[in-house]
C-alpha atoms as a PDB file:
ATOM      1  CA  UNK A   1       0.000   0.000   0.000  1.00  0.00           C
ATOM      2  CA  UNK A   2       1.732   3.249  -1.136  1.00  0.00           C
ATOM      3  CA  UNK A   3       2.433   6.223   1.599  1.00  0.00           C
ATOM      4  CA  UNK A   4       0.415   9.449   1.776  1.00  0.00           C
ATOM      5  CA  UNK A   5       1.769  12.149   2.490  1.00  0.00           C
ATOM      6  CA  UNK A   6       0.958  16.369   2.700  1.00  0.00           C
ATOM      7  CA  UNK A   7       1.613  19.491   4.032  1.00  0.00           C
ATOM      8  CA  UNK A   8       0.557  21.039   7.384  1.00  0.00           C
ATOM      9  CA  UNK A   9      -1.199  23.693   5.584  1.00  0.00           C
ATOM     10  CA  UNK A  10      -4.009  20.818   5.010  1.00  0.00           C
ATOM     11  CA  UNK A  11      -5.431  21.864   8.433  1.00  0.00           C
ATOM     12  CA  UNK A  12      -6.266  18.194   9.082  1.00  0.00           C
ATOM     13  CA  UNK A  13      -6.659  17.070  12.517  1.00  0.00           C
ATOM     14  CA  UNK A  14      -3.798  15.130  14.086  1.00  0.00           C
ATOM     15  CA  UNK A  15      -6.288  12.085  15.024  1.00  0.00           C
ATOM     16  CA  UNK A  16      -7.268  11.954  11.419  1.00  0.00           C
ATOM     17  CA  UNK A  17      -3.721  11.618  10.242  1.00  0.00           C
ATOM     18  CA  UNK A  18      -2.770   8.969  12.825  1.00  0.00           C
ATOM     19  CA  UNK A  19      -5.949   7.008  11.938  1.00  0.00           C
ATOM     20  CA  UNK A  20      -5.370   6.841   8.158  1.00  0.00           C
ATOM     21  CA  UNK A  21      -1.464   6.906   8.814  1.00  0.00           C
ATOM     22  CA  UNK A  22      -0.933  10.078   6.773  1.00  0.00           C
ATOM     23  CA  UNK A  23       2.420  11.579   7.296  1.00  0.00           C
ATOM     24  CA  UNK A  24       2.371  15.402   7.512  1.00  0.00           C
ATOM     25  CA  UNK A  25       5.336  18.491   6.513  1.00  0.00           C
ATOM     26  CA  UNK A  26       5.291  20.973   9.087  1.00  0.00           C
ATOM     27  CA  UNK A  27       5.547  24.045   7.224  1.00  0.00           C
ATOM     28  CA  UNK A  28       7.076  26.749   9.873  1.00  0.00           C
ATOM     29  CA  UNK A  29       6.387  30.360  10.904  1.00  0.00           C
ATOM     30  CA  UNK A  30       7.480  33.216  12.712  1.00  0.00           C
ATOM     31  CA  UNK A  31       5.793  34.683  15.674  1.00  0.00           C
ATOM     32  CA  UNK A  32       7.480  36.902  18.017  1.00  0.00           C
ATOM     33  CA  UNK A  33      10.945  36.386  17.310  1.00  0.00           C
ATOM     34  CA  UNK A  34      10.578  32.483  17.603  1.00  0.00           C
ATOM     35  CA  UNK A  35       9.930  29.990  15.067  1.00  0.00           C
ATOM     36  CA  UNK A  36       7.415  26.987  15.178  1.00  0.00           C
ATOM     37  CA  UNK A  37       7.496  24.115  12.702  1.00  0.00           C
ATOM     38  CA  UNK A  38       9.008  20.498  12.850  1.00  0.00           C
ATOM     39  CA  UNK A  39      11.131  21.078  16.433  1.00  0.00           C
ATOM     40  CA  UNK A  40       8.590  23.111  18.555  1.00  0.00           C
ATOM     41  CA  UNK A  41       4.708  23.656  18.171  1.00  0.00           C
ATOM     42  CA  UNK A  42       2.477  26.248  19.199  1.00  0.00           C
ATOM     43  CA  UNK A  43      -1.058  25.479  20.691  1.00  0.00           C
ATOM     44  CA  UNK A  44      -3.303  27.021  17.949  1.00  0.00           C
ATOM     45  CA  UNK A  45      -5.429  28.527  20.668  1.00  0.00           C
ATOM     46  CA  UNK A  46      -2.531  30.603  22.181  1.00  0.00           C
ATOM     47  CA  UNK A  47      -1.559  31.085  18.118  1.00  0.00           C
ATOM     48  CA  UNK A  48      -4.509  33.021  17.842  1.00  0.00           C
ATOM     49  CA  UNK A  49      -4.806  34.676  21.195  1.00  0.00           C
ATOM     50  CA  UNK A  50      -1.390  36.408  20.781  1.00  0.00           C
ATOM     51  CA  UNK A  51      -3.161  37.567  17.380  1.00  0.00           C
ATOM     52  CA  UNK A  52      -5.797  38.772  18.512  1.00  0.00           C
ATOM     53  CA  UNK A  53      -5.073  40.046  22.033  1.00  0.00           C
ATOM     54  CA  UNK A  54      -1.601  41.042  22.268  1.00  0.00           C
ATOM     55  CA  UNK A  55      -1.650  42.053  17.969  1.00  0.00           C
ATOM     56  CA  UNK A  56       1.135  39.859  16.956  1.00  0.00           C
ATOM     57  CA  UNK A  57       1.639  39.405  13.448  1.00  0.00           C
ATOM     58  CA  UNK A  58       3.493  36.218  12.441  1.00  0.00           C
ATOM     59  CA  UNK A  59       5.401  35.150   8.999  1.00  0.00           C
ATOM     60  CA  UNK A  60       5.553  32.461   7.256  1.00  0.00           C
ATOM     61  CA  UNK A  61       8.061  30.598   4.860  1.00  0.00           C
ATOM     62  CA  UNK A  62       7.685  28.259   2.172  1.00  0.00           C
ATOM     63  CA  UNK A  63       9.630  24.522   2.463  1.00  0.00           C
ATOM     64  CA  UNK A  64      12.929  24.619   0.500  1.00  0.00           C
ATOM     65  CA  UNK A  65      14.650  21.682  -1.684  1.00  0.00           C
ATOM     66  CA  UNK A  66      16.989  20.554   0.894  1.00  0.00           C
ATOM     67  CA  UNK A  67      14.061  20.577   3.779  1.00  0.00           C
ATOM     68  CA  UNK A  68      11.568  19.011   1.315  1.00  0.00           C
ATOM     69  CA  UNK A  69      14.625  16.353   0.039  1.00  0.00           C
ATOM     70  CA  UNK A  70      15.452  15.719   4.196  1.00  0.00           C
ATOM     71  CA  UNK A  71      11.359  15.292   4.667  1.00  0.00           C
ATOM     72  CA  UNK A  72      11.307  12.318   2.280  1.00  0.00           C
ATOM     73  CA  UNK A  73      14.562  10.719   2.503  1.00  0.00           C
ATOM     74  CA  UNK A  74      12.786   9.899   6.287  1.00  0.00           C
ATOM     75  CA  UNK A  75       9.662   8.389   4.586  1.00  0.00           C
ATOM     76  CA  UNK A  76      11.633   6.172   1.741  1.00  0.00           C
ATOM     77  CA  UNK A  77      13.411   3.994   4.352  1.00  0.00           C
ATOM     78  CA  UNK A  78       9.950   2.032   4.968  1.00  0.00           C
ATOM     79  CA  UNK A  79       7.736   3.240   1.913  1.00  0.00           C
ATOM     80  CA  UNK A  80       8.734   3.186  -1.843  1.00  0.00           C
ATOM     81  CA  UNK A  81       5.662   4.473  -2.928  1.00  0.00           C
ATOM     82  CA  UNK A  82       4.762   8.037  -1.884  1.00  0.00           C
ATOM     83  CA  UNK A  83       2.097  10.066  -2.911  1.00  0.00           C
ATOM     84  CA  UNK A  84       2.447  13.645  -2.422  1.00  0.00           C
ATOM     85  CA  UNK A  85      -0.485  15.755  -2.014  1.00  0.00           C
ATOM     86  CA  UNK A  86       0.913  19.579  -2.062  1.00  0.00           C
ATOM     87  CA  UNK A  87      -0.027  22.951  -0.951  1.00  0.00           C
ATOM     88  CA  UNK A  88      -1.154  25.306  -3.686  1.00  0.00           C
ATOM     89  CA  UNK A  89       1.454  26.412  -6.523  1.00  0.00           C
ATOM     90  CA  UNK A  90      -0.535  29.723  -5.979  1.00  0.00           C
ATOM     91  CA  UNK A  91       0.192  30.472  -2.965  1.00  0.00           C
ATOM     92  CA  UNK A  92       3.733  29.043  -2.364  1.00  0.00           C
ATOM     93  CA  UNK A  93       6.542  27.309  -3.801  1.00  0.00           C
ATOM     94  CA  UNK A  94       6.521  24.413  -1.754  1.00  0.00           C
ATOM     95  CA  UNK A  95       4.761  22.452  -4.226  1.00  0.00           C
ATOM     96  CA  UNK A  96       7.567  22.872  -6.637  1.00  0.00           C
ATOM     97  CA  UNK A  97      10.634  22.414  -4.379  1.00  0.00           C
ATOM     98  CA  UNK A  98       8.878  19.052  -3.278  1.00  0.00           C
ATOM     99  CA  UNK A  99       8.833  18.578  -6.825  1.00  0.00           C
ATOM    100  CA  UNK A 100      12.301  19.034  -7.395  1.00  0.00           C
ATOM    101  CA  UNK A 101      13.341  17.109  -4.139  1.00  0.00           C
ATOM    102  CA  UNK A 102      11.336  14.031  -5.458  1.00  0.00           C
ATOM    103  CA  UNK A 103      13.436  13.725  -8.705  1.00  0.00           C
ATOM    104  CA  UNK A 104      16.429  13.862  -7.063  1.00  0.00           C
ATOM    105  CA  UNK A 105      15.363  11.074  -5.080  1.00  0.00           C
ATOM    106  CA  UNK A 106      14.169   8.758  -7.519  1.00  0.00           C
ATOM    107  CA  UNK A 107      17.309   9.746  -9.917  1.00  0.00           C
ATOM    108  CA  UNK A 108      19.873   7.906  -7.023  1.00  0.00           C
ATOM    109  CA  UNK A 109      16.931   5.495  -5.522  1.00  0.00           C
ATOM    110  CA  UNK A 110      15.604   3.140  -8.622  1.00  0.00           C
ATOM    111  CA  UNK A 111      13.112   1.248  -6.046  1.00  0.00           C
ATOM    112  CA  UNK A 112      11.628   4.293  -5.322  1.00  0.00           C
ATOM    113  CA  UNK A 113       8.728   6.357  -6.937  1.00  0.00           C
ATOM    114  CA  UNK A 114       7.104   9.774  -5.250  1.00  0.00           C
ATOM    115  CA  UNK A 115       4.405  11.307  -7.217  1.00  0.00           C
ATOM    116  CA  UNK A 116       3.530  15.130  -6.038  1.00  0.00           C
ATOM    117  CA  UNK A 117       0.088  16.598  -6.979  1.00  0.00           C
ATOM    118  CA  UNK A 118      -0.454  19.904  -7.067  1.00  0.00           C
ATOM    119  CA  UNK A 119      -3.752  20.281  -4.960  1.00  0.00           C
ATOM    120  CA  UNK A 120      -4.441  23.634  -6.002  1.00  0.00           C
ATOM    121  CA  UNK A 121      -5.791  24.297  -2.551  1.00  0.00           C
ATOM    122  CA  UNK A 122      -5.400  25.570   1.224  1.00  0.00           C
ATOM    123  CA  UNK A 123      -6.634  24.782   4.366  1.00  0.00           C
ATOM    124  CA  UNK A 124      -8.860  22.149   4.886  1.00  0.00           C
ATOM    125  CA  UNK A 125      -9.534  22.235   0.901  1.00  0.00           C
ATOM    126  CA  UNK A 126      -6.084  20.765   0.294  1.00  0.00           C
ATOM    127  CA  UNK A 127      -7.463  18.355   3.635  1.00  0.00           C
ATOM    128  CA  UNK A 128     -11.020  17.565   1.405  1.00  0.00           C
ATOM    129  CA  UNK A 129      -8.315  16.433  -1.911  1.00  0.00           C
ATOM    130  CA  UNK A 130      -6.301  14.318   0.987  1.00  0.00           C
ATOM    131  CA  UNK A 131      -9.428  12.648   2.202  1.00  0.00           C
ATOM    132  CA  UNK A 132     -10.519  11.794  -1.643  1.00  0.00           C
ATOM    133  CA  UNK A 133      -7.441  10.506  -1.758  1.00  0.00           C
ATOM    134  CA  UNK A 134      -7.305   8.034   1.625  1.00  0.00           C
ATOM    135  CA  UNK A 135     -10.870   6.986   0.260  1.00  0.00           C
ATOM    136  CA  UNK A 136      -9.592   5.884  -3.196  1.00  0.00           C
ATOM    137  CA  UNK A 137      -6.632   4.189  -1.075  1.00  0.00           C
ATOM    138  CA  UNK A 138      -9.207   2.257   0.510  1.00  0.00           C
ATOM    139  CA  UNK A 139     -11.104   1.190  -2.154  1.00  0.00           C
ATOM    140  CA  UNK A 140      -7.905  -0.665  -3.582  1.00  0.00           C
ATOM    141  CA  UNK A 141      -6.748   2.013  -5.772  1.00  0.00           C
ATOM    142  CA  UNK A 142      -2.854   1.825  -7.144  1.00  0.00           C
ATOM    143  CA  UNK A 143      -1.238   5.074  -6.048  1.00  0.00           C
ATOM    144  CA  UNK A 144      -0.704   5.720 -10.244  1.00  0.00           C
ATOM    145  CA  UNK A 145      -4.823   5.248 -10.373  1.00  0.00           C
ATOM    146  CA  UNK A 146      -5.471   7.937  -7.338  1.00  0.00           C
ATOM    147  CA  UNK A 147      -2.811  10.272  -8.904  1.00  0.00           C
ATOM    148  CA  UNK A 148      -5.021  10.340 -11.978  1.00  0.00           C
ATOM    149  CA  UNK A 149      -7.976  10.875 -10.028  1.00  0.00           C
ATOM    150  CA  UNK A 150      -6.500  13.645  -8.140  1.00  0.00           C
ATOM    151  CA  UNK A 151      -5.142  15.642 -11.233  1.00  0.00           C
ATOM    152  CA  UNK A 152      -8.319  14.896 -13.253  1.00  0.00           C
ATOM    153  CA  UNK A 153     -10.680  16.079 -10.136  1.00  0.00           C
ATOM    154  CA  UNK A 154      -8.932  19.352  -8.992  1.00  0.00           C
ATOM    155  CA  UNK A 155     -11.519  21.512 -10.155  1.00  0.00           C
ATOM    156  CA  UNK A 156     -13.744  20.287  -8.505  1.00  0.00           C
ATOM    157  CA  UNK A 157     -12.238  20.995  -5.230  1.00  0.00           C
ATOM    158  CA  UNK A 158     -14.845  23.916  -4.274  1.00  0.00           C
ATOM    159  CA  UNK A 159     -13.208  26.822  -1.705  1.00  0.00           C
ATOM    160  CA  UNK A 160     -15.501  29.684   0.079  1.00  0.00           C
ATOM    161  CA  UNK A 161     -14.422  31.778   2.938  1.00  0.00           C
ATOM    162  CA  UNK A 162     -14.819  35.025   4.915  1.00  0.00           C
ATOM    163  CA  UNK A 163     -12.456  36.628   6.989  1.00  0.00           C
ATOM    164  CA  UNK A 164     -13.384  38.601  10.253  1.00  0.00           C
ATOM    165  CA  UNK A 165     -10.682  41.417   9.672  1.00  0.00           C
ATOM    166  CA  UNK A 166      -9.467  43.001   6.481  1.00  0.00           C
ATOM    167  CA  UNK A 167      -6.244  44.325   7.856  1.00  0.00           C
ATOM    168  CA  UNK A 168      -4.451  40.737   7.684  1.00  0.00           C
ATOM    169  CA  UNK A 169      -5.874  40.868   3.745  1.00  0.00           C
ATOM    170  CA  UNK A 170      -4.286  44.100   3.536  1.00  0.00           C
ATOM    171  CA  UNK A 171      -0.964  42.583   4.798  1.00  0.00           C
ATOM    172  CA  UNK A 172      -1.473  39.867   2.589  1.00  0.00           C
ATOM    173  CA  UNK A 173      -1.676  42.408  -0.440  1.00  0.00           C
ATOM    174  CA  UNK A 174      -5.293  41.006  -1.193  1.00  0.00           C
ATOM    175  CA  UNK A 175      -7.241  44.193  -0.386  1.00  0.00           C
ATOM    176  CA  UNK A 176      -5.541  47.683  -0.435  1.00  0.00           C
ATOM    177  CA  UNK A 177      -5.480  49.550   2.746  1.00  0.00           C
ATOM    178  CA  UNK A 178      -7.882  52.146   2.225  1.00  0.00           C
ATOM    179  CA  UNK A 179     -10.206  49.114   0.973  1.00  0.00           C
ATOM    180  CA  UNK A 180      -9.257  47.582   4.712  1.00  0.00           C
ATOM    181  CA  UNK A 181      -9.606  50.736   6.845  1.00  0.00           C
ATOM    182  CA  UNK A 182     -13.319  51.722   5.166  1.00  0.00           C
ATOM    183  CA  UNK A 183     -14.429  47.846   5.128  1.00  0.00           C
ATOM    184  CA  UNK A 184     -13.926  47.871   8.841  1.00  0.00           C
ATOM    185  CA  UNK A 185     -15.249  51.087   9.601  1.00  0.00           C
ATOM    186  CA  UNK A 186     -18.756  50.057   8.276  1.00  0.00           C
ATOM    187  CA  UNK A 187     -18.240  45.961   8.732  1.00  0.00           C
ATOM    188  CA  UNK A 188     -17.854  45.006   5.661  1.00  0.00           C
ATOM    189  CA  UNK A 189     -17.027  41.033   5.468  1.00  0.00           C
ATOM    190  CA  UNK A 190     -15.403  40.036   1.963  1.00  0.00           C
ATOM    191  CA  UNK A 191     -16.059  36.742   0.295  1.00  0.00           C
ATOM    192  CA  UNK A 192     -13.071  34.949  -1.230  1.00  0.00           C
ATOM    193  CA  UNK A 193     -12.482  31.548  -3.001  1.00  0.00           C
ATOM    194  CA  UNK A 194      -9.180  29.701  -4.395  1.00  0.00           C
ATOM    195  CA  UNK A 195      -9.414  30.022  -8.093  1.00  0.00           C
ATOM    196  CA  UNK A 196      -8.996  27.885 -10.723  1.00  0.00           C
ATOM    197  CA  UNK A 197      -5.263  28.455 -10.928  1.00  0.00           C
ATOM    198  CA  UNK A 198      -5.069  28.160  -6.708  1.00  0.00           C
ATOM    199  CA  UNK A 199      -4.781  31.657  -6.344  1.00  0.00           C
ATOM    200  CA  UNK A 200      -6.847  33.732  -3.501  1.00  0.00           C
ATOM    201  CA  UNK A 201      -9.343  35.728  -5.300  1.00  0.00           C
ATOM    202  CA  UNK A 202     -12.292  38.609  -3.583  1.00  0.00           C
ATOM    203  CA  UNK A 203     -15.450  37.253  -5.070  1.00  0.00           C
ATOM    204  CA  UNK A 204     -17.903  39.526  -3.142  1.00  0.00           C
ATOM    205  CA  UNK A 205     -18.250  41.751  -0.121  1.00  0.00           C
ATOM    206  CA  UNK A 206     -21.245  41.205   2.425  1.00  0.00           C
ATOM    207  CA  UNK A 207     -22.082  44.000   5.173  1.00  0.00           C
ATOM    208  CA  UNK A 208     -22.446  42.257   8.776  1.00  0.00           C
ATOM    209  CA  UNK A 209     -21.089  38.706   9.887  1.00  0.00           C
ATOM    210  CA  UNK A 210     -24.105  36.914   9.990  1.00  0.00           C
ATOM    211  CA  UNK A 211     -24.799  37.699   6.306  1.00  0.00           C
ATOM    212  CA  UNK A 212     -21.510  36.692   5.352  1.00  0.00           C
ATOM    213  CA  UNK A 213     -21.543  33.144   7.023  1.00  0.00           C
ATOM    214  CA  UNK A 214     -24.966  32.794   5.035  1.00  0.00           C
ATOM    215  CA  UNK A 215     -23.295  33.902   1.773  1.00  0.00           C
ATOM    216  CA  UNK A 216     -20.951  31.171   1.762  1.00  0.00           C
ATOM    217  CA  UNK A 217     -23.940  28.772   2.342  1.00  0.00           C
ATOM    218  CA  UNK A 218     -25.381  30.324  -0.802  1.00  0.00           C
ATOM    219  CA  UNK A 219     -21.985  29.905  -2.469  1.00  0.00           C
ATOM    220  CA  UNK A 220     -22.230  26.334  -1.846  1.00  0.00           C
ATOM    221  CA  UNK A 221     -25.546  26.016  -3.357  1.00  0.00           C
ATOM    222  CA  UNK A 222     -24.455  27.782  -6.546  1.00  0.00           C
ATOM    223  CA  UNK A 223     -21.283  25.602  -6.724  1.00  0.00           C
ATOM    224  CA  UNK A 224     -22.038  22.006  -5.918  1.00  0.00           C
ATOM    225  CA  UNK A 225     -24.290  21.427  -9.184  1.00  0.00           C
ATOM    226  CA  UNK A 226     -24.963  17.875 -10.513  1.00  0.00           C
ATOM    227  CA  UNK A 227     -22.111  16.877  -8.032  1.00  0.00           C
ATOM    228  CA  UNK A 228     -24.292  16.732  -5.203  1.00  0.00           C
ATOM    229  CA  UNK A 229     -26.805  14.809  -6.724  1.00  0.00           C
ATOM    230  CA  UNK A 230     -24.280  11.797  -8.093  1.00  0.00           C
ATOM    231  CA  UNK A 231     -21.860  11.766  -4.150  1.00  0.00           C
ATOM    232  CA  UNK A 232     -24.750  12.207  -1.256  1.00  0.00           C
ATOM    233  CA  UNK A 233     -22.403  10.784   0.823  1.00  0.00           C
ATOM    234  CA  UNK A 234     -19.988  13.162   0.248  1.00  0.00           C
ATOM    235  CA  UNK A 235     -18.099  14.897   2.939  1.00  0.00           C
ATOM    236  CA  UNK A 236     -18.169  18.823   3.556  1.00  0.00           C
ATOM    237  CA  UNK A 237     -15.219  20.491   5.290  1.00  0.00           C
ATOM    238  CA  UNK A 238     -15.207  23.376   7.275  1.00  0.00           C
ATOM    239  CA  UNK A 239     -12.649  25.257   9.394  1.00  0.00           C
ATOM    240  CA  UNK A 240     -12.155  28.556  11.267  1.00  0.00           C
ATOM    241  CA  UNK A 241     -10.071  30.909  12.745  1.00  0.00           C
ATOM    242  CA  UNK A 242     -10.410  29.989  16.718  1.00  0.00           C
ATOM    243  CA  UNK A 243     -14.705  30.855  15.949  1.00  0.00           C
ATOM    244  CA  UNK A 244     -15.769  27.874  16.505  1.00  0.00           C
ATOM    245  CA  UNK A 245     -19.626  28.795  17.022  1.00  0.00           C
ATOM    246  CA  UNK A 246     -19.444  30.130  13.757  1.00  0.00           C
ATOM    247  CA  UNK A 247     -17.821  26.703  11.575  1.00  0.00           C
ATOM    248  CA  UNK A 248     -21.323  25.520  13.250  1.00  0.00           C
ATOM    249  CA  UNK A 249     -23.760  27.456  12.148  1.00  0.00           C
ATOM    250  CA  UNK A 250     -22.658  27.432   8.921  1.00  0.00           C
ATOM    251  CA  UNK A 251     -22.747  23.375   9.152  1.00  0.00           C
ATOM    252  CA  UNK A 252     -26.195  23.707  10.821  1.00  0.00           C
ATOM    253  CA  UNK A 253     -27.146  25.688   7.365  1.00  0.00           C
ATOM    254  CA  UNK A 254     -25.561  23.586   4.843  1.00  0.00           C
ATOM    255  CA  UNK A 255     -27.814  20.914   7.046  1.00  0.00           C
ATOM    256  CA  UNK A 256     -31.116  22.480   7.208  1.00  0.00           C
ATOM    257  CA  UNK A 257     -30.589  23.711   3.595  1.00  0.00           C
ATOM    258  CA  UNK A 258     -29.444  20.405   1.454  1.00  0.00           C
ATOM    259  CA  UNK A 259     -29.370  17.765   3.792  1.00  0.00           C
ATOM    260  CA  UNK A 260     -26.069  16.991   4.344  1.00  0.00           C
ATOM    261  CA  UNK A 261     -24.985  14.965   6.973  1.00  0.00           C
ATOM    262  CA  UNK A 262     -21.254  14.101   6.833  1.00  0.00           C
ATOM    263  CA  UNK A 263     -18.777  16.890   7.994  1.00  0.00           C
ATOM    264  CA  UNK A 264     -15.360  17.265   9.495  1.00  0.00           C
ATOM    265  CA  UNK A 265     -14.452  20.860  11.066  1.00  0.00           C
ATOM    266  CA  UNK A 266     -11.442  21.956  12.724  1.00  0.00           C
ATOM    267  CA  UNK A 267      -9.358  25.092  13.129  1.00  0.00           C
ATOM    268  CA  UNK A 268      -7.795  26.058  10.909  1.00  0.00           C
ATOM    269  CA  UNK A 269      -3.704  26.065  11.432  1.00  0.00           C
ATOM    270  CA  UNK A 270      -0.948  28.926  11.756  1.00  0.00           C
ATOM    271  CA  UNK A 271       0.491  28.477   8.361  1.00  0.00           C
ATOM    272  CA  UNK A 272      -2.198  29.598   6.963  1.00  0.00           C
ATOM    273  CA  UNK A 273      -4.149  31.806   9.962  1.00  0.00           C
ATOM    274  CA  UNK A 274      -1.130  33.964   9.704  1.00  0.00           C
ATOM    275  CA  UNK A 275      -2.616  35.453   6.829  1.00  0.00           C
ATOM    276  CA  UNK A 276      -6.330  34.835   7.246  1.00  0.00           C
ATOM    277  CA  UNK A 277      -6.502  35.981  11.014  1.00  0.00           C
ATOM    278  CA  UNK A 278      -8.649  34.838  13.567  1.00  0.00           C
ATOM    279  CA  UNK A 279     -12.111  34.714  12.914  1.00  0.00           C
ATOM    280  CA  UNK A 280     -12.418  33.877   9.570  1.00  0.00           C
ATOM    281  CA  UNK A 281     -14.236  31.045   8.324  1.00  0.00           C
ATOM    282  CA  UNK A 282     -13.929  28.778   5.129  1.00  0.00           C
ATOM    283  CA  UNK A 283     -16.145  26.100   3.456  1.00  0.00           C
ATOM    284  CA  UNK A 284     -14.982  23.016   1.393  1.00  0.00           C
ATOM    285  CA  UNK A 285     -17.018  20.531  -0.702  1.00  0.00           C
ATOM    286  CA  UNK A 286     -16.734  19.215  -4.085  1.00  0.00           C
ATOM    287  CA  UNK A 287     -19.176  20.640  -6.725  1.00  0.00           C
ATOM    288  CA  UNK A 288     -19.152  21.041 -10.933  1.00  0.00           C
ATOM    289  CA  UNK A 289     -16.160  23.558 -10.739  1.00  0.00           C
ATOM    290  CA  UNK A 290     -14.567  26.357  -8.615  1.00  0.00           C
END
């Protein structure tokens, strides 16, 4: 059975990965001088609390080649089939210096083959394309069969989210400041989705936070199509910025609204909360395209 393997930016929890035995890149940041990744962790909740409370504003740092080379060469000792399941090419070059670390590897190991997908996606999207991926694992699939699957299926890897404060957009070069200082001033709550290409894209802009948690409900209903119809017992992802009561209502929505019943939430990580910020609240599923 071949070894799967992604990024930390896949916001999946850690039970999950132990249960399927996904192994998982810790991609690090900086927060206050110190930086967390593979040798020392920070406890999301305090993550977001020194955010929020004390305003500190972390960095982050994509994996290079010789990390990403050192990150498999631990794997290929007991697996010589790895399948790769990366972090957005829009959003970082990880995907390509895993890319370039996996040739290297095969060039001086013969026995061994690594396949990395693009996922085109963040957060628990890129954690919705792992999951498709453990389920096609389990249904027998060669890792050369699921790779196919993956690339052919991308598209269909649907993102929606709102953030909760515009000024870690603004750092993020998303929205321009005076688009951040006037958004806040009269709560306006942009809606954003990972485009076609993986890139972060405004889509809309919602007054109030209530009305933006329903507009990615009504995202999802524009989005999931004939999808929907043909994978009932699909799952739908959702994860949040240390708001909690907010990932729920939304799931409570997407319940009342089109009946589904299989979800996995959980917050979402500081790889990629240093840029959203707390509060902010995203919604995978699969539908006919982004």
């Amino acid at each position: 059975m071949f070894k799967i393997l992604t990024d930390s930016t896949a916001d999946l929890p850690a039970e999950y990965l132990k249960e399927h035995n996904i192994g998982c890149m810790p991609i690090s940041y900086i927060l206050d001088g110190v930086t967390y990744g593979r040798d020392k962790e920070l406890d999301w909740k305090e993550f977001y609390s020194m955010m929020r409370d004390e305003g500190k504003m972390p960095t982050t740092s994509q994996i290079n080649p010789a990390e990403a080379r050192e990150y498999f060469e631990e794997y290929i000792r007991t697996d010589k089939e790895i399948l790769h399941l990366a972090f957005s090419s829009g959003l970082s070059g990880t995907c390509a210096n895993l890319r370039m670390a996996a040739q290297e590897i095969m060039e001086e190991h013969p026995d061994v083959k690594i396949i990395v997908v693009d996922s085109l996606c963040a957060s628990m999207g890129e954690g919705l394309f792992v999951h498709k991926a453990v389920r096609l694992r389990e249904q027998g699939k060669s890792m050369e069969e699921t790779a196919r699957w993956m690339e052919e299926h991308v598209q269909n890897l649907v993102h929606v989210f709102t953030v909760d404060d515009l000024f870690h957009l603004y750092r993020g070069g998303r929205v321009s400041r005076t688009a951040a200082v006037i958004g806040t001033l009269v709560s306006i709550k942009p809606k954003l989705h990972v485009d076609s290409e993986g890139h972060l894209i405004v889509i809309g802009k919602v007054r109030g936070r209530r009305k933006s948690l329903n507009a990615l409900v009504d995202y999802m209903g524009e989005k999931m199509g004939s999808w929907a119809q043909e994978n009932k017992d699909d799952m739908v992802f959702i994860s949040h910025g240390d708001a909690l009561e907010d990932a729920e209502y939304v799931r409570d929505q997407i319940k009342t609204r089109f009946g589904c019943e299989h979800f996995m939430i959980n917050n979402i990580g500081p790889t990629i909360g240093a840029h959203s910020g707390p509060g902010t609240i995203a919604l995978f599923f699969m539908g006919d395209s982004r």
